[in-house]
C-alpha atoms as a PDB file:
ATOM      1  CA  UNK A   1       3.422  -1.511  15.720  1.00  0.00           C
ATOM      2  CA  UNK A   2       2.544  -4.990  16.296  1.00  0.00           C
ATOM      3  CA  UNK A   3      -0.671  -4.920  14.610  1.00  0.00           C
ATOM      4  CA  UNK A   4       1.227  -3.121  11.630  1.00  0.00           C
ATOM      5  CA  UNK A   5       3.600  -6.385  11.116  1.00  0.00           C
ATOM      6  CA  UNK A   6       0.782  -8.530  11.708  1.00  0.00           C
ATOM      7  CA  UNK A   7      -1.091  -6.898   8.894  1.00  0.00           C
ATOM      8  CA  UNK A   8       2.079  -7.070   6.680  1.00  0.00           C
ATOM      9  CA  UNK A   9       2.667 -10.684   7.029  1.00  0.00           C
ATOM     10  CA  UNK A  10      -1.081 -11.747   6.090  1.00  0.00           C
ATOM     11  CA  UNK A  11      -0.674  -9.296   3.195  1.00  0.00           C
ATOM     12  CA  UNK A  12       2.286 -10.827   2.152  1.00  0.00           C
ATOM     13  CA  UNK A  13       1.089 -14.359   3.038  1.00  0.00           C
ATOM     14  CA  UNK A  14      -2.013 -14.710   1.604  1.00  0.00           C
ATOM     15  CA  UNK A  15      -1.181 -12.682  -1.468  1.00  0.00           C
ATOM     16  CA  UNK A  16      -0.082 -15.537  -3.801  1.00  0.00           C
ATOM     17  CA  UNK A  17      -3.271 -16.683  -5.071  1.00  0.00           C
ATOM     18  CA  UNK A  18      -4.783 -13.568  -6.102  1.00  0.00           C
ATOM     19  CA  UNK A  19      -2.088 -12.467  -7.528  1.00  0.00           C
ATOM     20  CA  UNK A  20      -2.267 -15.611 -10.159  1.00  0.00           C
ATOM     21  CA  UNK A  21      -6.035 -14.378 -10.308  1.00  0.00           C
ATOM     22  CA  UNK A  22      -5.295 -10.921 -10.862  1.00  0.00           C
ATOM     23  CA  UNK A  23      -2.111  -9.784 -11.735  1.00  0.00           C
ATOM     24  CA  UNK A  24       0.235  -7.799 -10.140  1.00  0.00           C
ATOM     25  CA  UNK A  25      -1.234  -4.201 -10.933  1.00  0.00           C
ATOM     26  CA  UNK A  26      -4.384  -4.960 -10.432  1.00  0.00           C
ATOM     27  CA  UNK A  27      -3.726  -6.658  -7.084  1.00  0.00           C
ATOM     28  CA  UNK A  28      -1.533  -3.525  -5.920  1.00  0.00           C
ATOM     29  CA  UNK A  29      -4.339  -1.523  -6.981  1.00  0.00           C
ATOM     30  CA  UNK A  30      -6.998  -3.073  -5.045  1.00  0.00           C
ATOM     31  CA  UNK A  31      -4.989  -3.086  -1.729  1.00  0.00           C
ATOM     32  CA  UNK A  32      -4.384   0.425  -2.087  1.00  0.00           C
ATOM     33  CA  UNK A  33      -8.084   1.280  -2.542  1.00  0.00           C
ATOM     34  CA  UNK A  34      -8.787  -1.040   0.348  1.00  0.00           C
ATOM     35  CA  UNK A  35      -5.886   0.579   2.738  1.00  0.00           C
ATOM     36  CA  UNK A  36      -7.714   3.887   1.417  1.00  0.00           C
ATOM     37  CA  UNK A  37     -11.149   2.670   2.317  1.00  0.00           C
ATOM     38  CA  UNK A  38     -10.073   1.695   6.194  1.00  0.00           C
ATOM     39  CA  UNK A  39      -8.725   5.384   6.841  1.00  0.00           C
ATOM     40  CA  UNK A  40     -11.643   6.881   5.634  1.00  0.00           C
ATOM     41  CA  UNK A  41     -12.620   7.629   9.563  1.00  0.00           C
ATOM     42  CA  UNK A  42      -9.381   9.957  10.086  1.00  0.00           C
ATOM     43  CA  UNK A  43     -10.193  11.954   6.893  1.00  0.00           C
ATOM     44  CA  UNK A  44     -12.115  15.185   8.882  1.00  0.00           C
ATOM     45  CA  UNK A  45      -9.013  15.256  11.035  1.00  0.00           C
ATOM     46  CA  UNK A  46      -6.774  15.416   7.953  1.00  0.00           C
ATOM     47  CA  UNK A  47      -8.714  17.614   6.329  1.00  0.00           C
ATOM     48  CA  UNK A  48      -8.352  19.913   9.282  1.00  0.00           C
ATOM     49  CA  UNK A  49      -4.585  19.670   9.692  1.00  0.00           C
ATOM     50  CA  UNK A  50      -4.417  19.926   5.094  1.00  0.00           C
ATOM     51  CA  UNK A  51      -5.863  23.444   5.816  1.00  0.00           C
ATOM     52  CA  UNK A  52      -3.208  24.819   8.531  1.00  0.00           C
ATOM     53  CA  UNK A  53      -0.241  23.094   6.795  1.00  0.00           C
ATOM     54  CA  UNK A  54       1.935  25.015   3.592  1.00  0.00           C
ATOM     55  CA  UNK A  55       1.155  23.979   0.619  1.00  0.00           C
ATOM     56  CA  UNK A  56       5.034  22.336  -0.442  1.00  0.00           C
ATOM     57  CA  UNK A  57       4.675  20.433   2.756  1.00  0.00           C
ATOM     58  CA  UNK A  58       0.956  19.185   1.865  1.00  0.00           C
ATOM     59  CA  UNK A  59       2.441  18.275  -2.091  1.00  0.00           C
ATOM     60  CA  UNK A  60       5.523  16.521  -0.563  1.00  0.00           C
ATOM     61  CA  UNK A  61       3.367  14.239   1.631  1.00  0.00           C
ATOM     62  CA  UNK A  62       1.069  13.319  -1.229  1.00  0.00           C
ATOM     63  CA  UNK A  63       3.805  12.278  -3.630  1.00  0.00           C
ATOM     64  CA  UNK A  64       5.796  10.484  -1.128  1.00  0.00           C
ATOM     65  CA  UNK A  65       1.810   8.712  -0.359  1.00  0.00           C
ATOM     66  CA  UNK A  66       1.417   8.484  -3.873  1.00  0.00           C
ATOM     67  CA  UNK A  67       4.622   7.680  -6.084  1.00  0.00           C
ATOM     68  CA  UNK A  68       7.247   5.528  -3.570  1.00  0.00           C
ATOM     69  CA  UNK A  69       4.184   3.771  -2.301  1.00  0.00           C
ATOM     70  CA  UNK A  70       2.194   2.400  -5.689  1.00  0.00           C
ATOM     71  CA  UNK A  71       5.645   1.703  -6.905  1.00  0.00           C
ATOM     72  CA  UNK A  72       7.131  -0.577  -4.470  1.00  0.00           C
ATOM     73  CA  UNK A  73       3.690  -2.523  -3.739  1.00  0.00           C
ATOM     74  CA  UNK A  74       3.477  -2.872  -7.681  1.00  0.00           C
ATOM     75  CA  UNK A  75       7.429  -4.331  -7.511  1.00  0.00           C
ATOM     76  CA  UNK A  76       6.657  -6.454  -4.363  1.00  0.00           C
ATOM     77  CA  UNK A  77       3.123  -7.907  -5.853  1.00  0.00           C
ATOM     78  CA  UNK A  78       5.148  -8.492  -9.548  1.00  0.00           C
ATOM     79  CA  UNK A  79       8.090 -10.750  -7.729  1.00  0.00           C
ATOM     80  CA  UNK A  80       5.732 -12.383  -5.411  1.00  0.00           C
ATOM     81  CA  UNK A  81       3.841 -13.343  -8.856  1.00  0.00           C
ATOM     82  CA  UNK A  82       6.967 -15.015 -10.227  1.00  0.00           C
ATOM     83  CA  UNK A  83       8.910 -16.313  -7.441  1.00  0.00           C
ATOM     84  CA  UNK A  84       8.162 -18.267  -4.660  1.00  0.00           C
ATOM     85  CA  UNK A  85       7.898 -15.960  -1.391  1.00  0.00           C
ATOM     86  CA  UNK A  86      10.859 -17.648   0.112  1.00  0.00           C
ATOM     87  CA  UNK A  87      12.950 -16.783  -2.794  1.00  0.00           C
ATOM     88  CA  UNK A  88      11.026 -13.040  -3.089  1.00  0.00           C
ATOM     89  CA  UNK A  89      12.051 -12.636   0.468  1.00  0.00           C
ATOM     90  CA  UNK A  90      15.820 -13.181   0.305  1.00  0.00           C
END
């Protein structure tokens, strides 16, 4: 857990410039594919645990991985763009 919030603050942190150098999209897009990347090691386990699971429960988790995640980063990168990220914050 700790290593989770330390993660989120230098995300958040450290996010400003590229996001002037990017754009928000982009940005979103290329911490996703980076978060992707890092989990690659725990993808024969999850391929092992896809098989035995139903298939509503397997579609669920990807569009809950998927659609609330790209969406809120993409939100989060596009205020942090415009606003300072004291303002963003509160």
């Amino acid at each position: 857990m700790l290593l989770a919030a330390l993660s989120a603050s230098v995300y958040f942190a450290f996010q400003k410039p590229y996001l002037e150098k990017y754009g928000s999209l982009p940005f979103t897009a290329y911490a996703i594919w980076a978060g992707a990347l890092l989990l690659l090691p725990f993808l024969p386990a999850l391929i092992g645990e896809v098989r035995s699971a139903p298939a509503r429960a397997t579609l669920a988790i990807v569009y809950l991985g998927i659609f609330p995640t790209v969406f809120a980063y993409a939100t989060a990168a596009y205020v942090f763009s415009r606003l300072p990220a004291s303002r963003a914050v509160s």
